[in-house]
C-alpha atoms as a PDB file:
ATOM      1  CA  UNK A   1      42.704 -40.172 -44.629  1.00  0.00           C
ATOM      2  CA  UNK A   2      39.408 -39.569 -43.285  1.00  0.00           C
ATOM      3  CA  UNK A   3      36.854 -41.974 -42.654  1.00  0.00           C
ATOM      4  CA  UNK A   4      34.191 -41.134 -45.300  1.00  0.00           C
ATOM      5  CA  UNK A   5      31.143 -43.270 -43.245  1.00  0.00           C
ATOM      6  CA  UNK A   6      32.495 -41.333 -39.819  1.00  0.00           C
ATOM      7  CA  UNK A   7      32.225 -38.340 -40.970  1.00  0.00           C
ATOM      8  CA  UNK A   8      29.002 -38.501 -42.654  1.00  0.00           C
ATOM      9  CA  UNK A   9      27.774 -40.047 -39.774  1.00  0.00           C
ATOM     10  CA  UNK A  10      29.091 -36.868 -37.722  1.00  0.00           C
ATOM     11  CA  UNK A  11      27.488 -34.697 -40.439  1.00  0.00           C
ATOM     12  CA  UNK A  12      23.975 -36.522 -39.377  1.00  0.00           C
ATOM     13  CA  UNK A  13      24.473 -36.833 -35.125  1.00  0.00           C
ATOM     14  CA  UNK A  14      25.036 -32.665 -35.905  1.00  0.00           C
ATOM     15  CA  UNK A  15      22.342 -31.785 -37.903  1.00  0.00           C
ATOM     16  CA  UNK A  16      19.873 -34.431 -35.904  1.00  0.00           C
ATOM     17  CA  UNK A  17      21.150 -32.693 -32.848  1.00  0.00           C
ATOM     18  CA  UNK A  18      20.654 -29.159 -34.161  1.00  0.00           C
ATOM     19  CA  UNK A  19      17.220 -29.547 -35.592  1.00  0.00           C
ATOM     20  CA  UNK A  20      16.126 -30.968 -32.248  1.00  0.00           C
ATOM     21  CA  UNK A  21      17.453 -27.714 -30.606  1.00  0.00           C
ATOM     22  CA  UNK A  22      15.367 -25.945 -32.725  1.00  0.00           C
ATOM     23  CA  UNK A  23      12.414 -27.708 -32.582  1.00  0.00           C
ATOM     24  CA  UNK A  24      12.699 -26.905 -28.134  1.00  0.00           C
ATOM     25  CA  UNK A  25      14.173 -23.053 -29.243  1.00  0.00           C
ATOM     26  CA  UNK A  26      12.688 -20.910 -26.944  1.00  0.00           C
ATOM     27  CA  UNK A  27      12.596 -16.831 -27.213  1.00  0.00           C
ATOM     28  CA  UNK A  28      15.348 -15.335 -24.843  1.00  0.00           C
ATOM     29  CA  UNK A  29      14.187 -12.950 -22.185  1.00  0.00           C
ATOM     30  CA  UNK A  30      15.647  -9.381 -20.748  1.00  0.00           C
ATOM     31  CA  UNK A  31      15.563  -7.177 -17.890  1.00  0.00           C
ATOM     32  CA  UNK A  32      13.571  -4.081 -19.385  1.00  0.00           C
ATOM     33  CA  UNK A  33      15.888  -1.771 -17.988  1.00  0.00           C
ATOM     34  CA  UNK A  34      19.450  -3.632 -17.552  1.00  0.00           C
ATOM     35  CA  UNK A  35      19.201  -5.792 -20.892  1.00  0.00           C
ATOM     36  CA  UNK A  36      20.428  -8.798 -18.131  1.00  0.00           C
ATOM     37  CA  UNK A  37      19.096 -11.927 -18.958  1.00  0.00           C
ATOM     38  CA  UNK A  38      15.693 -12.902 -16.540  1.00  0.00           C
ATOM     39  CA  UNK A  39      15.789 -15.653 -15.294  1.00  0.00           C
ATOM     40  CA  UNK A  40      12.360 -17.622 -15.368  1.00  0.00           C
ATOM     41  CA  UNK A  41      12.848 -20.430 -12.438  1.00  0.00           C
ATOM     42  CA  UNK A  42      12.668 -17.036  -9.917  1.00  0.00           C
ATOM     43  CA  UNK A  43       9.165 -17.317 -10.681  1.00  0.00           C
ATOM     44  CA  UNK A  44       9.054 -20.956  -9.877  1.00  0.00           C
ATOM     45  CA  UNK A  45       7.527 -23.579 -11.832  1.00  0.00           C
ATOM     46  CA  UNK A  46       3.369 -22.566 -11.211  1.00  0.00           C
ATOM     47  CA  UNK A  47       1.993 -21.105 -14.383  1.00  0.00           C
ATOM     48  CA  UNK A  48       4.690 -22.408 -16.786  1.00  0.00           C
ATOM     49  CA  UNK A  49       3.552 -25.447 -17.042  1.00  0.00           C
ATOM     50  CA  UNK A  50      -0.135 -24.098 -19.564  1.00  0.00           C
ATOM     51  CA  UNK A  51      -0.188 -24.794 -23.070  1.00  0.00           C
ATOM     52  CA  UNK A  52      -0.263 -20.934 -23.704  1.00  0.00           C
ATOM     53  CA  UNK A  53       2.859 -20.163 -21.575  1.00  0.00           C
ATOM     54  CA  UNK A  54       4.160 -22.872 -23.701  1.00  0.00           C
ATOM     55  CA  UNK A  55       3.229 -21.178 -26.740  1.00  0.00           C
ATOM     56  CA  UNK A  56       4.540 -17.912 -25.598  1.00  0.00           C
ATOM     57  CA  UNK A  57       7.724 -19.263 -24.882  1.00  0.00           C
ATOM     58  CA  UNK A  58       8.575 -20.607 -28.137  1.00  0.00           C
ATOM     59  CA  UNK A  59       6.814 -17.788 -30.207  1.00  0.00           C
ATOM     60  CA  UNK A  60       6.799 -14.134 -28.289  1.00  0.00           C
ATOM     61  CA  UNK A  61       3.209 -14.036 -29.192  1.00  0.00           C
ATOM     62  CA  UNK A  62       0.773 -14.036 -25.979  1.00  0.00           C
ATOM     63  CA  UNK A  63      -2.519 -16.780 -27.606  1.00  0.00           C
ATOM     64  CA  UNK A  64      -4.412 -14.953 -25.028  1.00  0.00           C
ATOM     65  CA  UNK A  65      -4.708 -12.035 -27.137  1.00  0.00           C
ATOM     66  CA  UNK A  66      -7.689 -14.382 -29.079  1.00  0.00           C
ATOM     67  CA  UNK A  67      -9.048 -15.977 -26.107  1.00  0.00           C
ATOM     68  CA  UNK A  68     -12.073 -13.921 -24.996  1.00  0.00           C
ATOM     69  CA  UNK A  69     -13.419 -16.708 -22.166  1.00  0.00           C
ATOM     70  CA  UNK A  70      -9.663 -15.457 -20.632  1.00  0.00           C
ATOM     71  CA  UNK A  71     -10.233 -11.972 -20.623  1.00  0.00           C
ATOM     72  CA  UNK A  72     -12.457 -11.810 -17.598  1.00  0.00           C
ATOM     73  CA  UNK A  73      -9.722 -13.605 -15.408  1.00  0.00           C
ATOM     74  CA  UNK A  74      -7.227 -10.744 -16.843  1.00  0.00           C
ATOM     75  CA  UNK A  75      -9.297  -8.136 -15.959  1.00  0.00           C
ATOM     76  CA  UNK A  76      -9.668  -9.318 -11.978  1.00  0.00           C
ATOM     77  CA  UNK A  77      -5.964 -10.013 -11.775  1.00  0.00           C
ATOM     78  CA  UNK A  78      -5.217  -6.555 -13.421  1.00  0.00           C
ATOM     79  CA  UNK A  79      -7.813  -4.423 -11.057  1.00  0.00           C
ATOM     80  CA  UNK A  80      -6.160  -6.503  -8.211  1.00  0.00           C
ATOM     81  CA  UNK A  81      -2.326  -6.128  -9.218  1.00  0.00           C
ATOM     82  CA  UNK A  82      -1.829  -3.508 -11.616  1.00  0.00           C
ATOM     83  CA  UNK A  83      -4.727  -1.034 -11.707  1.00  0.00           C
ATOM     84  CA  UNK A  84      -3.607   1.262  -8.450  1.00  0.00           C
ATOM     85  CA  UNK A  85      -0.937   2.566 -10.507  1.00  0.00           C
ATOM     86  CA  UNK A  86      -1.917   1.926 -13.797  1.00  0.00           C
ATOM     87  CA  UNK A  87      -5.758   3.316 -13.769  1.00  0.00           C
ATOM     88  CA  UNK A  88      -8.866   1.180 -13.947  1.00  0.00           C
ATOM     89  CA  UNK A  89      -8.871   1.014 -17.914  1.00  0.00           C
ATOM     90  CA  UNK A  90      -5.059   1.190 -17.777  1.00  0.00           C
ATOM     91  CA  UNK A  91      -5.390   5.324 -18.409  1.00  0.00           C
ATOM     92  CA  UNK A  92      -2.362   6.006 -15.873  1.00  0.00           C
ATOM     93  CA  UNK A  93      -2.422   6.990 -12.879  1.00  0.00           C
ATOM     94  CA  UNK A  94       0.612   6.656 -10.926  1.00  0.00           C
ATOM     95  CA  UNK A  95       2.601   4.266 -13.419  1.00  0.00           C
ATOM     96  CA  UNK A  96       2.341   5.442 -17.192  1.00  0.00           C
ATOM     97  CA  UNK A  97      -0.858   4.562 -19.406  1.00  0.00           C
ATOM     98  CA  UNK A  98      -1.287   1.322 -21.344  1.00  0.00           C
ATOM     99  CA  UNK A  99      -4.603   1.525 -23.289  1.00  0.00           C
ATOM    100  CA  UNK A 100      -2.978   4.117 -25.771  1.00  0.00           C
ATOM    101  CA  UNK A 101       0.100   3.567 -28.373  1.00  0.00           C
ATOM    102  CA  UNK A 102       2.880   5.132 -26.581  1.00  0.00           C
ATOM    103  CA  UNK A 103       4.888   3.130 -24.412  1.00  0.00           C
ATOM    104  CA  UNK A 104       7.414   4.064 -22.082  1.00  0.00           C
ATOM    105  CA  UNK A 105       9.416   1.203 -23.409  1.00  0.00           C
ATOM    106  CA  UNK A 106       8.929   0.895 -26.598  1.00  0.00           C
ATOM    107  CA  UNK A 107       9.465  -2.816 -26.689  1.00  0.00           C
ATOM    108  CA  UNK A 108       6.049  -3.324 -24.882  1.00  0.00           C
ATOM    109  CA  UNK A 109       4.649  -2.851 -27.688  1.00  0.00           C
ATOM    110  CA  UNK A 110       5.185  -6.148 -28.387  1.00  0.00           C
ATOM    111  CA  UNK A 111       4.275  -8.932 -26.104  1.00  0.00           C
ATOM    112  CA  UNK A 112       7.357 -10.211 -25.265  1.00  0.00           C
ATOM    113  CA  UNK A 113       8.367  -6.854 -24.474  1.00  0.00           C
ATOM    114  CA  UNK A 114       5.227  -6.514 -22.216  1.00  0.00           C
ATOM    115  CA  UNK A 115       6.358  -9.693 -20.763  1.00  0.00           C
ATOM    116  CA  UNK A 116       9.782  -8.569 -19.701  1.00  0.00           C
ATOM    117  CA  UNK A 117       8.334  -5.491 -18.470  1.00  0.00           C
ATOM    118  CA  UNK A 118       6.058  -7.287 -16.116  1.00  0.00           C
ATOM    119  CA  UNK A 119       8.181 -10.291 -15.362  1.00  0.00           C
ATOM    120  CA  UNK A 120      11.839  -8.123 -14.702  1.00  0.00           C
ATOM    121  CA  UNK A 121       9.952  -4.620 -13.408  1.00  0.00           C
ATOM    122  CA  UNK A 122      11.015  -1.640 -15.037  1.00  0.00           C
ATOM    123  CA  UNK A 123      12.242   1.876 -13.720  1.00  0.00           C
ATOM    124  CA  UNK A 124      10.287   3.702 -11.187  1.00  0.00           C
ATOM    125  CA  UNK A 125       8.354   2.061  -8.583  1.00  0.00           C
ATOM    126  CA  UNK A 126       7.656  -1.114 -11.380  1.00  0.00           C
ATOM    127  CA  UNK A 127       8.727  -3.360  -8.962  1.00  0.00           C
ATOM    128  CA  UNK A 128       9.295  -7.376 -10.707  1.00  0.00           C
ATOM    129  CA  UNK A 129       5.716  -8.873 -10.438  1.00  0.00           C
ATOM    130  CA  UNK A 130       6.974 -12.803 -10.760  1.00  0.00           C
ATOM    131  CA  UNK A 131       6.503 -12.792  -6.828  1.00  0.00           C
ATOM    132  CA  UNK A 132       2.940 -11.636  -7.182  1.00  0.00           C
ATOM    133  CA  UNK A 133       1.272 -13.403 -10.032  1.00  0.00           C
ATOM    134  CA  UNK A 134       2.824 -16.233 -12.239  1.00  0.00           C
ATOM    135  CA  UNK A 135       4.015 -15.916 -15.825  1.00  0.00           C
ATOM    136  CA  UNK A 136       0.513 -17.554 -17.324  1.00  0.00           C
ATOM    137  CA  UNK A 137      -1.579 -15.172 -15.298  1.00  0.00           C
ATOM    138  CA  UNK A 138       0.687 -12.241 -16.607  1.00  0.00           C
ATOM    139  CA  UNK A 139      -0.042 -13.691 -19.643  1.00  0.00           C
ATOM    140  CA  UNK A 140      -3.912 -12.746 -18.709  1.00  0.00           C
ATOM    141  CA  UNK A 141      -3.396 -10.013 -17.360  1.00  0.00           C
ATOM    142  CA  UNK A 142      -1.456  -8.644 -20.998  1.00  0.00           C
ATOM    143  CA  UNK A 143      -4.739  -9.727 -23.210  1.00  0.00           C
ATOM    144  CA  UNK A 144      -6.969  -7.496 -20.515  1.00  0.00           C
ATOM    145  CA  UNK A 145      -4.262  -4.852 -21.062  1.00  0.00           C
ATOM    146  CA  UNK A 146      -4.391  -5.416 -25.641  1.00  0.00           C
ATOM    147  CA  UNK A 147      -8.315  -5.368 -25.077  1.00  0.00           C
ATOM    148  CA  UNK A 148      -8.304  -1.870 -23.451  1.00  0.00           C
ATOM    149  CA  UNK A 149      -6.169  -0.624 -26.030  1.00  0.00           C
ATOM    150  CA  UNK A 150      -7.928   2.486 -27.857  1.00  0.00           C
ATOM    151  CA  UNK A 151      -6.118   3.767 -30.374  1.00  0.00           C
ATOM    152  CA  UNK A 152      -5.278   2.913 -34.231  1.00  0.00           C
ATOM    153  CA  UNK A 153      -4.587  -0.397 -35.417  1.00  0.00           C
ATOM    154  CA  UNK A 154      -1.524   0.306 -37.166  1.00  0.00           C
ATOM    155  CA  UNK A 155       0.274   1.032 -33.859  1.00  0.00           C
ATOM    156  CA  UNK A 156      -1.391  -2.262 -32.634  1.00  0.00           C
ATOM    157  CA  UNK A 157       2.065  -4.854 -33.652  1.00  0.00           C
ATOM    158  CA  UNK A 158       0.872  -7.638 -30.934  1.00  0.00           C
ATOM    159  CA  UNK A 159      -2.421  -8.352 -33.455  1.00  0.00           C
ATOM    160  CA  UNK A 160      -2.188 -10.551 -36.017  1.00  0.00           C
ATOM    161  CA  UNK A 161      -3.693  -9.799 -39.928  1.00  0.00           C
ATOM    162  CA  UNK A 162      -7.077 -11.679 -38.835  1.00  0.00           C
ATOM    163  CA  UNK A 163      -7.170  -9.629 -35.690  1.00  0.00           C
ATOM    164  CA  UNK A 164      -6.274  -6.162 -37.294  1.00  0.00           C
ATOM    165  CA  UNK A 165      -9.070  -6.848 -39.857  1.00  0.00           C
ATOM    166  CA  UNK A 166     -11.815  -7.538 -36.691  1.00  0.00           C
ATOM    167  CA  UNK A 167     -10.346  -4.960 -34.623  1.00  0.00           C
ATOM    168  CA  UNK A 168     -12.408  -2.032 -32.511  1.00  0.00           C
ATOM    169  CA  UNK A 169     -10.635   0.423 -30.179  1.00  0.00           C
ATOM    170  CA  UNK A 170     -11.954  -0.055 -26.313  1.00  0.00           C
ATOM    171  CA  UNK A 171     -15.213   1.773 -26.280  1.00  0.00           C
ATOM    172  CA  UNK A 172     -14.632   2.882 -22.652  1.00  0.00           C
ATOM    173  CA  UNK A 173     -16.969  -0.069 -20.739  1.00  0.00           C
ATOM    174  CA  UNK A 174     -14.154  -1.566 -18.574  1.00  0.00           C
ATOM    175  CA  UNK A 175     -15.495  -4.970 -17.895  1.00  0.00           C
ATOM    176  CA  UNK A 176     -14.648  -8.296 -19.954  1.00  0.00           C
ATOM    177  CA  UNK A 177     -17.385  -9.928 -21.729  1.00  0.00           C
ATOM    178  CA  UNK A 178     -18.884 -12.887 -19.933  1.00  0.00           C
ATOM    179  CA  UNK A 179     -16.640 -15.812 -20.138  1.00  0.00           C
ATOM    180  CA  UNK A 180     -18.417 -19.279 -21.340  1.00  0.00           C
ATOM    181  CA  UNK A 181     -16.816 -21.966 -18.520  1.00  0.00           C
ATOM    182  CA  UNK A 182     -17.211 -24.859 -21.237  1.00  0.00           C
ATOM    183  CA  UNK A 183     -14.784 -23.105 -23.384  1.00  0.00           C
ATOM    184  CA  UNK A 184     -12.582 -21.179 -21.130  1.00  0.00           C
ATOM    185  CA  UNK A 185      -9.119 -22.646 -20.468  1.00  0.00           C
ATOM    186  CA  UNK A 186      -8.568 -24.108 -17.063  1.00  0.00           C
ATOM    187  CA  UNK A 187      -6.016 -21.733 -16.471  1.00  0.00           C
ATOM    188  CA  UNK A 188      -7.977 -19.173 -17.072  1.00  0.00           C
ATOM    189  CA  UNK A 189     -10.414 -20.183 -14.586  1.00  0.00           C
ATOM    190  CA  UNK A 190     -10.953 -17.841 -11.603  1.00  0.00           C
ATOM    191  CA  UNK A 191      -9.269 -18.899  -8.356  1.00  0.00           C
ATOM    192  CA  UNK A 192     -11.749 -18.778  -5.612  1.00  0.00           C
END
């Protein structure tokens, strides 16, 4: 016969075990392209140590996207990373548009999608950017990317009910509003 007090007490070690696993649950990452798993340590451990990569991480949701002192960081890294293939205001050049609501992948729509784009690379000469910039600054350089976007709201799944509410497609001026260094997260503090 069973032990009635063991097996309750299995019952508990379980669920204590499982609820912890939850609580430390983080969103699961894929190659764009190949669906393969990416592998976040080939990034190395700079920029994944911020409260909002830690947000990201458990959530898919980039907190950027609401931090304006961050978007003037995202736009330097973007003009210096992204913006010879992408365009200035992310119009396109060589490498598809990204101020507009289609998407090449479909999934970038989202910002964990946008993420794995970045991160992984994608088809064509989207190489894997995790040797250039780290995954917070990607995380930057995504908001810069959601603030240029200039078309309807409805297409616009990465805002949230507040945001949809206060939002206003990019007017065309490409530069980020001044950022206020007593309120602008450390991380999103220029490197000089």
């Amino acid at each position: 016969m069973i032990n009635r007090k063991l097996l309750m007490a299995g019952f508990a070690a379980a669920a204590l075990a499982l609820g912890a696993a939850g609580a430390m649950a983080q969103i699961e990452l894929h190659n764009t392209v190949t669906g393969e798993p990416l592998n976040l340590s080939d990034a190395g451990e700079e920029g994944q140590d911020t409260p909002a990569f830690k947000e990201f991480i458990q959530t898919g949701k980039n907190p950027y996207n609401k931090e304006p002192n961050c978007l003037a960081n995202g736009e330097q890294l973007f003009l210096s990373m992204c913006s010879g293939c992408h365009g200035h205001v992310a119009e396109g050049k060589i490498g598809p548009g990204l101020n507009d609501d289609y998407w090449t992948y479909p999934d970038n729509n989202t910002d964990k999608g946008l993420f794995e784009t970045i991160f992984g690379g994608a088809s064509g000469q989207m190489g894997p950017m995790y040797g250039a910039v780290n995954p917070d600054q990607m995380l930057q350089i995504m908001a810069w990317v959601r603030h240029l976007y200039k078309d309807g709201v409805e297409n616009a799944v990465w805002l949230d009910d507040e945001q949809k509410a206060s939002f206003k497609p990019y007017d065309g001026h490409s530069h980020a509003p001044k950022a206020d260094p007593a309120k602008t997260p450390e991380a999103c503090k220029a490197s000089e």
